[in-house]
Protein backbone atom coordinates (compact mmCIF):
# COMPACT_ATOMS: atom_id res chain seq x y z
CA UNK A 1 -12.54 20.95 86.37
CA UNK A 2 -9.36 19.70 87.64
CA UNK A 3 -8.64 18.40 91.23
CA UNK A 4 -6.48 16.09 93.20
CA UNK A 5 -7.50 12.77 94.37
CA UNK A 6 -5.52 10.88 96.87
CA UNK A 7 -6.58 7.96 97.92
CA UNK A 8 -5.41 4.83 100.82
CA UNK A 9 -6.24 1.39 100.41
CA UNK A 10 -7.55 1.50 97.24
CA UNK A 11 -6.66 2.22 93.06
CA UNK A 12 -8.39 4.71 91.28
CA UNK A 13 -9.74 3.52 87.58
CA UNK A 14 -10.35 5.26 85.33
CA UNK A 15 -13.95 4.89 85.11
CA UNK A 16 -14.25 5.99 89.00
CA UNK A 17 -12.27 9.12 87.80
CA UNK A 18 -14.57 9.77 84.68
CA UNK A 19 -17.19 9.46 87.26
CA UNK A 20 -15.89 12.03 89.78
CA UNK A 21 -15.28 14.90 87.04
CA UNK A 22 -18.76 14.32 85.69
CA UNK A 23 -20.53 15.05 88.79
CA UNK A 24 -18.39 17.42 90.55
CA UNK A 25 -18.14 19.17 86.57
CA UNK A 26 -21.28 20.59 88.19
CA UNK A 27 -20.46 23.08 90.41
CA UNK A 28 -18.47 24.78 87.89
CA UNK A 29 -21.65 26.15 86.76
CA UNK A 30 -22.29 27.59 89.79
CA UNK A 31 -19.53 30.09 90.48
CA UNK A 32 -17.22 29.27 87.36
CA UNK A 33 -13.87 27.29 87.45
CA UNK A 34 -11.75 30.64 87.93
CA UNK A 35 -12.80 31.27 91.40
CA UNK A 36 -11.65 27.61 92.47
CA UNK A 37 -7.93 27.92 93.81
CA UNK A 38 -7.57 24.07 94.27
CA UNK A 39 -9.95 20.92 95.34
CA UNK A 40 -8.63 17.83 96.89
CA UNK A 41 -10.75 14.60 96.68
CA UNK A 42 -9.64 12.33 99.68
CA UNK A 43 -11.19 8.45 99.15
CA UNK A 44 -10.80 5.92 101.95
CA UNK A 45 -11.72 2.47 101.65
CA UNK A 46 -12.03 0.56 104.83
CA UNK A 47 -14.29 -2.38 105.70
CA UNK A 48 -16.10 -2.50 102.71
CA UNK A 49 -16.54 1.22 102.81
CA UNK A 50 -15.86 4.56 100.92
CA UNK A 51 -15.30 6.97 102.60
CA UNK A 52 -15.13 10.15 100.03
CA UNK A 53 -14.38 13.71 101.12
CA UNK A 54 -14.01 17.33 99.15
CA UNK A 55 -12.33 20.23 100.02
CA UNK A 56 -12.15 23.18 97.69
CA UNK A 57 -10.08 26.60 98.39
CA UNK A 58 -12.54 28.91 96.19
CA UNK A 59 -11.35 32.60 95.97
CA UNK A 60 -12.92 33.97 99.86
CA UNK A 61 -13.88 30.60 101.07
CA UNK A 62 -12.70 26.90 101.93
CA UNK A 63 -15.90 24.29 101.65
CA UNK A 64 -15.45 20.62 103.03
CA UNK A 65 -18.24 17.80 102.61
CA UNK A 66 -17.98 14.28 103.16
CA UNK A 67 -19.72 11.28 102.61
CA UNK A 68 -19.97 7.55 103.28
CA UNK A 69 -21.09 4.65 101.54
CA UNK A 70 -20.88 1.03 100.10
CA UNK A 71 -21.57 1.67 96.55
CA UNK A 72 -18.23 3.97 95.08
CA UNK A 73 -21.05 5.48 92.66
CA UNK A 74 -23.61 6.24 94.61
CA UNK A 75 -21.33 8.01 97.31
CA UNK A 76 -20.32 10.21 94.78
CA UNK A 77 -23.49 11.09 93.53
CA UNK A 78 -24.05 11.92 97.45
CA UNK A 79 -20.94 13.94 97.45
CA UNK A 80 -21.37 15.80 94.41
CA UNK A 81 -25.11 16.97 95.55
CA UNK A 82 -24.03 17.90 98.75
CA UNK A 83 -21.70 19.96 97.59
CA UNK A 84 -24.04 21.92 95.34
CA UNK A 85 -26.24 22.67 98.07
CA UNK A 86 -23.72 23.87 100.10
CA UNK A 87 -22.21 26.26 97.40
CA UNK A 88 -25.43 27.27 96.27
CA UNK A 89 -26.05 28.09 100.27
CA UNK A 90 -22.84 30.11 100.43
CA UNK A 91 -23.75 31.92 97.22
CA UNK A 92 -27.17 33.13 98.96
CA UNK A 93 -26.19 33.83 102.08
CA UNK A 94 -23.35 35.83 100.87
CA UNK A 95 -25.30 38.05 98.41
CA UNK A 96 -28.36 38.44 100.72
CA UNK A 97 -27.25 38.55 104.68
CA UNK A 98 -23.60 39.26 104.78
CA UNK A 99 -22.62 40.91 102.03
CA UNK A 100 -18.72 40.42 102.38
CA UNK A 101 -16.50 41.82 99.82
CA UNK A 102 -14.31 38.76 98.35
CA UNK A 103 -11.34 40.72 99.73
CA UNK A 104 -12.72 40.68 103.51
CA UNK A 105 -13.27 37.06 103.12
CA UNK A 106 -9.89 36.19 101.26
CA UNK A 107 -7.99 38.21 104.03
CA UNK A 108 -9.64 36.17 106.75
CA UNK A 109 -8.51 32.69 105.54
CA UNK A 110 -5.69 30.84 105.69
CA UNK A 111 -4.34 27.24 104.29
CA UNK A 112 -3.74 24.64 106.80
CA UNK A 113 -0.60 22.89 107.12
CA UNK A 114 -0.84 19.37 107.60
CA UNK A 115 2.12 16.91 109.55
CA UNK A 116 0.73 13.31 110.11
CA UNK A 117 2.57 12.17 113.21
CA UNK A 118 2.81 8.39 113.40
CA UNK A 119 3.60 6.46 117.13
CA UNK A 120 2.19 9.34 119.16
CA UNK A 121 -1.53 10.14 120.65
CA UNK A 122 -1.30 12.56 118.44
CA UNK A 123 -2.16 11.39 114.24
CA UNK A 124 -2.61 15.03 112.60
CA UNK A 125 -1.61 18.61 113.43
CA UNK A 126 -2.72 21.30 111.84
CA UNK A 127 -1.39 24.94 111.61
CA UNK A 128 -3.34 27.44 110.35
CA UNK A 129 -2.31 31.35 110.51
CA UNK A 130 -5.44 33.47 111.80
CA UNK A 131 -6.75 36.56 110.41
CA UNK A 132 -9.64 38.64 112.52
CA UNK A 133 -13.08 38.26 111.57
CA UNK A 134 -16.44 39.07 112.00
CA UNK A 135 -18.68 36.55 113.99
CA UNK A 136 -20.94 36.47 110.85
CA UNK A 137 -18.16 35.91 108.93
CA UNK A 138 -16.86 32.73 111.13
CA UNK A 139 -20.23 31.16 111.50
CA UNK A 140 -20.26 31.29 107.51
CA UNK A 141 -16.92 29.38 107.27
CA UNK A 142 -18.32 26.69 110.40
CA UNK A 143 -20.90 26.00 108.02
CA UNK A 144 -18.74 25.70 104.81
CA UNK A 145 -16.53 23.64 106.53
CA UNK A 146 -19.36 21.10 108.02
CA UNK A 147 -17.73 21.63 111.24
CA UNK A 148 -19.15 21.33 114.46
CA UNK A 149 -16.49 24.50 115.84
CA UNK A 150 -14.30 26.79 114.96
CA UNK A 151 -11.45 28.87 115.89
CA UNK A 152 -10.76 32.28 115.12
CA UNK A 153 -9.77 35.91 115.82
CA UNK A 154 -12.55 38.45 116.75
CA UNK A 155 -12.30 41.56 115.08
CA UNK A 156 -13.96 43.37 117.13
CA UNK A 157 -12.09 42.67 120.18
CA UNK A 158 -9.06 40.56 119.23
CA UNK A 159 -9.04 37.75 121.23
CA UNK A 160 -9.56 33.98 119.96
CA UNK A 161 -13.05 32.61 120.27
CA UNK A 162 -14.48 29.65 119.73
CA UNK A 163 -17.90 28.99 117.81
CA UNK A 164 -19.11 25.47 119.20
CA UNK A 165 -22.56 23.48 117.67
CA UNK A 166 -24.86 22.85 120.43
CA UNK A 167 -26.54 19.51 120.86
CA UNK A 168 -29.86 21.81 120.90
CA UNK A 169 -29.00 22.84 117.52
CA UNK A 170 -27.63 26.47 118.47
CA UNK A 171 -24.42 27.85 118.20
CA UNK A 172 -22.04 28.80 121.17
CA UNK A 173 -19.03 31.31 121.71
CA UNK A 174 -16.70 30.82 123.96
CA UNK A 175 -14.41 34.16 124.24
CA UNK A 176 -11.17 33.55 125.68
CA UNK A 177 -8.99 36.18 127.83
CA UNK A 178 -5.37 36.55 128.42
């Protein structure tokens, strides 16, 4: 499987590579390497701590997990079984509750743009062009994502919303008006 790494304040090796394309190797099995677009592994190193994130663009989804820890192995493992959950979560909900045609979902999404801004309040702006979508369909990317909200277009009535995680453990809306 082939993915970027990037990583700040610390050097690959090659033996921390060999390590992150055994275990994330995995998920191939689960949906195949055709329907991955692109995966980015972010690692961070700070205090004594890694800091390791994924973020795959599959073909009608984007899925984000991340994952702390001392020990660079051990975080991966984390990572990498994490991530299989999740994907295997997406893969059931999909074919059981929503049943969403790969083309709904693709048409939905968009890339971000990223622009780190350095001196100002502001350290990372993102731009992302929105599609309408179903609330099913948004609180299924929320959860890929391991967000706590998200933004999007309702299809049904075209305004922006706003699906928020509760502290009670349910989900919000808020609907916004012009």
């Amino acid at each position: 499987m082939k993915f970027n790494i990037y990583a700040k304040e610390l050097t690959v090796t090659e033996t921390m590579r060999e390590h992150l394309e055994k275990k994330l190797s995995k998920v191939e099995k689960i949906f195949g390497e055709d329907r991955f677009i692109s995966m980015d592994v972010r690692i961070l190193k700070e205090r004594g701590q890694y800091k390791l994130e994924v973020t795959a663009h599959l073909s009608g989804i984007v899925v984000r997990v991340e994952e702390k820890g001392t020990d660079f192995y051990l975080a991966v493992d984390k990572l990498a079984d994490t991530f299989e959950k999740r994907l295997k979560r997406f893969k059931e909900r999909k074919s059981i509750k929503h049943k969403l045609s790969v083309r709904e979902i693709t048409d939905s999404l968009s890339v971000p743009e990223y622009a780190e801004e350095e001196g100002s309040m502001i350290t990372r702006r993102k731009r992302f062009f929105i599609k309408p979508m179903t609330l099913e369909e948004a609180l299924l990317q929320m959860e890929m994502l391991g967000h706590t909200f998200f933004v999007f277009r309702n299809a049904e009535s075209g305004e922006v919303n706003v699906l928020y995680a509760r502290k009670n453990g349910s989900v919000g809306l808020i609907e916004m008006t012009e």
